[in-house]
C-alpha atoms as a PDB file:
ATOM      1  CA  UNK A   1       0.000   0.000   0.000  1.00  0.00           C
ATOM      2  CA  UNK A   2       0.850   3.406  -1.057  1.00  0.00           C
ATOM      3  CA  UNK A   3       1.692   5.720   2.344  1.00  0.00           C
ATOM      4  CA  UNK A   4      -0.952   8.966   1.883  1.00  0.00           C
ATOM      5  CA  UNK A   5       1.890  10.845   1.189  1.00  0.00           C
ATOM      6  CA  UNK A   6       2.925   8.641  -1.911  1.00  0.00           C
ATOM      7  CA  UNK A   7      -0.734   8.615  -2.960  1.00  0.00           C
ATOM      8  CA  UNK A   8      -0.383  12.774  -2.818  1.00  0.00           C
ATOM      9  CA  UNK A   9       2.927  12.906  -4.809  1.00  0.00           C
ATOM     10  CA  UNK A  10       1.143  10.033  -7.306  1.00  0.00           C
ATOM     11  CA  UNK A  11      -2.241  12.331  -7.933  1.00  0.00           C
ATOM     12  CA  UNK A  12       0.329  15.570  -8.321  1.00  0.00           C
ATOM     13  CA  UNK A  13       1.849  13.478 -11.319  1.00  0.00           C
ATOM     14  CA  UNK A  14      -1.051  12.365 -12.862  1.00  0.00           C
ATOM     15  CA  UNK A  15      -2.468  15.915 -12.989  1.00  0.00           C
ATOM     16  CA  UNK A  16       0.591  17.355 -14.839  1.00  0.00           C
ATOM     17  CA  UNK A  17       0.508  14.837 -17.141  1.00  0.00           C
ATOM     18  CA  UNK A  18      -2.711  15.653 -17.970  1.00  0.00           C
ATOM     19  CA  UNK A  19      -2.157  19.296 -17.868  1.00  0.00           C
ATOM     20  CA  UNK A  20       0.663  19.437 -20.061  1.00  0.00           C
ATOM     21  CA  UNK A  21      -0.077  16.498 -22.484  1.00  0.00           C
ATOM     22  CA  UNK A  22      -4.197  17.748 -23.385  1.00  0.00           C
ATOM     23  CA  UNK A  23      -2.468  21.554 -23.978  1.00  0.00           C
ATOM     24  CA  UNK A  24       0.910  21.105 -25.132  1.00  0.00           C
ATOM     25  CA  UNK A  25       0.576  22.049 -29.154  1.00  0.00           C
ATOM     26  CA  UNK A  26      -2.263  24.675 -28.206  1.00  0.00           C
ATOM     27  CA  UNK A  27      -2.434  26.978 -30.413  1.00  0.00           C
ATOM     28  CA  UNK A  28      -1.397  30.380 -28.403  1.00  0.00           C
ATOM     29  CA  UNK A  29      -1.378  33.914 -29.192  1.00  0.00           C
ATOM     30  CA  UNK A  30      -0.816  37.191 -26.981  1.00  0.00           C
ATOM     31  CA  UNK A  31      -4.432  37.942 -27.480  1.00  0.00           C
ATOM     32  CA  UNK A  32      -5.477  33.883 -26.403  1.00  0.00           C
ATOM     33  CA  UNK A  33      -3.093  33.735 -23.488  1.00  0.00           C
ATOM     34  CA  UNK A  34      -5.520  34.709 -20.765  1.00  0.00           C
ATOM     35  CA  UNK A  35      -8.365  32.374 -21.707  1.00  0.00           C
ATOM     36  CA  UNK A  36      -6.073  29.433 -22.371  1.00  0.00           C
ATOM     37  CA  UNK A  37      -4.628  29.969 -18.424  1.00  0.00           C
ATOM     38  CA  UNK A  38      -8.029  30.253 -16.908  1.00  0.00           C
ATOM     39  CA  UNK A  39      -9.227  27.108 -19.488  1.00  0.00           C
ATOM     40  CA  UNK A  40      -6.125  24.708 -18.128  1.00  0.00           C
ATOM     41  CA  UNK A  41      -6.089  25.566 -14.351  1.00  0.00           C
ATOM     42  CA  UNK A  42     -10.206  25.405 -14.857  1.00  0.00           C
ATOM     43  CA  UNK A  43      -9.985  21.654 -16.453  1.00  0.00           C
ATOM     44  CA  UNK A  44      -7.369  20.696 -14.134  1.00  0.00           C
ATOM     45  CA  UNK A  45      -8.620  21.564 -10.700  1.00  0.00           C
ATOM     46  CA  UNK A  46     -11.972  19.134 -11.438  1.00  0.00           C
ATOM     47  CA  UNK A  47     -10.030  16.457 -10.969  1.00  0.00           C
ATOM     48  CA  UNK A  48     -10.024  14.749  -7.303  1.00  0.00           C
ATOM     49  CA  UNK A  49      -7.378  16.072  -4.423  1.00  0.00           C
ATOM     50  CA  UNK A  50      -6.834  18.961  -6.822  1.00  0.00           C
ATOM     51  CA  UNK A  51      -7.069  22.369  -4.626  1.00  0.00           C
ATOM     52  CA  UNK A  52      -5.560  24.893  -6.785  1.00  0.00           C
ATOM     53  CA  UNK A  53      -3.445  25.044 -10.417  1.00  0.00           C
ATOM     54  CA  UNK A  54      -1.958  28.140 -11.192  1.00  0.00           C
ATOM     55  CA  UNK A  55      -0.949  28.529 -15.138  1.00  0.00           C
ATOM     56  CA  UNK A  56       1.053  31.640 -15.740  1.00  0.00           C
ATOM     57  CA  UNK A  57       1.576  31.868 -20.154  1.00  0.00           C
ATOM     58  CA  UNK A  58       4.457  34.346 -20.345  1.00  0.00           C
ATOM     59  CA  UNK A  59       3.672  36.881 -22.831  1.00  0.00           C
ATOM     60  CA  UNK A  60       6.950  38.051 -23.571  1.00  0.00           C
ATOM     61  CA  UNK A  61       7.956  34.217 -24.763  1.00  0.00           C
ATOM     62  CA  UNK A  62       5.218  33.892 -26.387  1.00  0.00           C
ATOM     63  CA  UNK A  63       6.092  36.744 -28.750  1.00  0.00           C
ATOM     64  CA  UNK A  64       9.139  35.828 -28.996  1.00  0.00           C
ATOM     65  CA  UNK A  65       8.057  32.383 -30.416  1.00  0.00           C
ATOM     66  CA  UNK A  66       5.514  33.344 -32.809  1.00  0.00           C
ATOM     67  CA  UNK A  67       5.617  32.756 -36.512  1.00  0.00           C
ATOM     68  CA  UNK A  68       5.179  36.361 -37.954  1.00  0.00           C
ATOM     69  CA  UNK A  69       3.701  35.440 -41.136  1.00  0.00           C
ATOM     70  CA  UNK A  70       0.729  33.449 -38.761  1.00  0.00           C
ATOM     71  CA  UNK A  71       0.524  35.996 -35.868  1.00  0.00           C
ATOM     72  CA  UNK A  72       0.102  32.751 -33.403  1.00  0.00           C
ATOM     73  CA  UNK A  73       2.779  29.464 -32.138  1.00  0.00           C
ATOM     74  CA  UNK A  74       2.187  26.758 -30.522  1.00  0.00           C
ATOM     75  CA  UNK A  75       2.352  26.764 -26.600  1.00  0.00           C
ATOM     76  CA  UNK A  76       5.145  24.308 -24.858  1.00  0.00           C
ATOM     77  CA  UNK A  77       6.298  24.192 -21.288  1.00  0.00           C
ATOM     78  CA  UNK A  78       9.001  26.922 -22.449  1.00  0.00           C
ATOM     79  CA  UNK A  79       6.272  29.430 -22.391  1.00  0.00           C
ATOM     80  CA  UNK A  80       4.801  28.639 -19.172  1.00  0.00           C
ATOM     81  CA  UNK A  81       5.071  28.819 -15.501  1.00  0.00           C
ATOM     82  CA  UNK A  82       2.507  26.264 -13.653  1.00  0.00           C
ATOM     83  CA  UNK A  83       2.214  25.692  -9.808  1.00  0.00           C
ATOM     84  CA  UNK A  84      -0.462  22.706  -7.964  1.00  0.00           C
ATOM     85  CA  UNK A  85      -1.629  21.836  -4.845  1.00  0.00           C
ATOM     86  CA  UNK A  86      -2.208  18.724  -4.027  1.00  0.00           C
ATOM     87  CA  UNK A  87      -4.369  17.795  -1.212  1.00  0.00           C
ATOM     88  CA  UNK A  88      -5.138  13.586  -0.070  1.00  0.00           C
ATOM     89  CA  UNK A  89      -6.125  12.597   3.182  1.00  0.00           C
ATOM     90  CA  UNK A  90      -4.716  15.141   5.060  1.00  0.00           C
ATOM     91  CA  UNK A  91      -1.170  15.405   3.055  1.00  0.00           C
ATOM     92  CA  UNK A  92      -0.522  19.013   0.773  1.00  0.00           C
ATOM     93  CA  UNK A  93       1.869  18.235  -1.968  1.00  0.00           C
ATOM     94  CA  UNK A  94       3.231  21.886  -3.433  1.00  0.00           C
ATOM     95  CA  UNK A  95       4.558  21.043  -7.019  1.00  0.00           C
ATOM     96  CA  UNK A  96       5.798  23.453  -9.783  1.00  0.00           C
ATOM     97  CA  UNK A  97       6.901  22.773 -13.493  1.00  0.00           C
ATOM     98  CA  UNK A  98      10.505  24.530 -14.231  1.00  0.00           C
ATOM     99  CA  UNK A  99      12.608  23.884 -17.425  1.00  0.00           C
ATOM    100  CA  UNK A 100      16.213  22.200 -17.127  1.00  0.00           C
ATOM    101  CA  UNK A 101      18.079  22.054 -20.082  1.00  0.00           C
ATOM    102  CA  UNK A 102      15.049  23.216 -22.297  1.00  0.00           C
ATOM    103  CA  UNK A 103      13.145  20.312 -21.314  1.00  0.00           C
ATOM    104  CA  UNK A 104       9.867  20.920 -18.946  1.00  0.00           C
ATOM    105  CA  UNK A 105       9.978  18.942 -15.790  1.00  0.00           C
ATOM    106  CA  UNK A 106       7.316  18.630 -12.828  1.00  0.00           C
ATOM    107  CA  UNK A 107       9.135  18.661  -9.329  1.00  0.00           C
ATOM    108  CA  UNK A 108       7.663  18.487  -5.892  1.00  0.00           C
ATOM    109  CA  UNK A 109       8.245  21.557  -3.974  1.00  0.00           C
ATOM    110  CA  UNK A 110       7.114  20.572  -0.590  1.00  0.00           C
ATOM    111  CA  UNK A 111       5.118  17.601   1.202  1.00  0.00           C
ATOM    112  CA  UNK A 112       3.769  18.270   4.619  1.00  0.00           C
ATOM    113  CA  UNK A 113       0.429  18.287   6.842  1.00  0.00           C
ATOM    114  CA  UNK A 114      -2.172  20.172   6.263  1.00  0.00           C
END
């Protein structure tokens, strides 16, 4: 059996994978950015044990990345900053998605008692 705090750090990981894998190729432009942050911390936090997801689109990176000649790019963890709490029986897993070597990994912050 999985400890509560396991089952915490398990749920955190199974909502980032979700959250990055249903948006990732998401069509994003400086004018979409605020709708698509609301629309993945929205979808996100109805799953179970899921008290808050904060999604953060940069808008200066997504400038930066867009195609000119189609005003729009596609979003990727580069161009994001996300943060989740995780809540299960009790245990509050703080998580956060950073990039090491351009590559967008999910790491656990903090695990403690409510």
């Amino acid at each position: 059996m999985a400890t509560d705090a396991q089952q915490a750090c398990f749920e955190a990981g199974i909502k980032f994978g979700s959250l990055y894998h249903q948006f990732a190729g998401t069509p994003v432009s400086p004018s979409s950015t605020r709708s698509l942050e609301a629309a993945m911390a929205e979808s996100i936090e109805n799953q179970p044990f899921c008290e808050s997801v904060t999604v953060a689109i940069r808008d200066d990176r997504v400038a930066d990345a867009i195609d000119h000649e189609n005003d729009y790019t596609e979003l990727t963890g580069s161009l994001m900053d996300v943060e989740m709490r995780i809540e299960h029986e009790g245990v509050t897993v703080h998580t956060r998605m950073t990039m090491t070597d351009g590559y967008p990994l999910m790491e656990i912050v903090s695990i403690g008692d409510d």
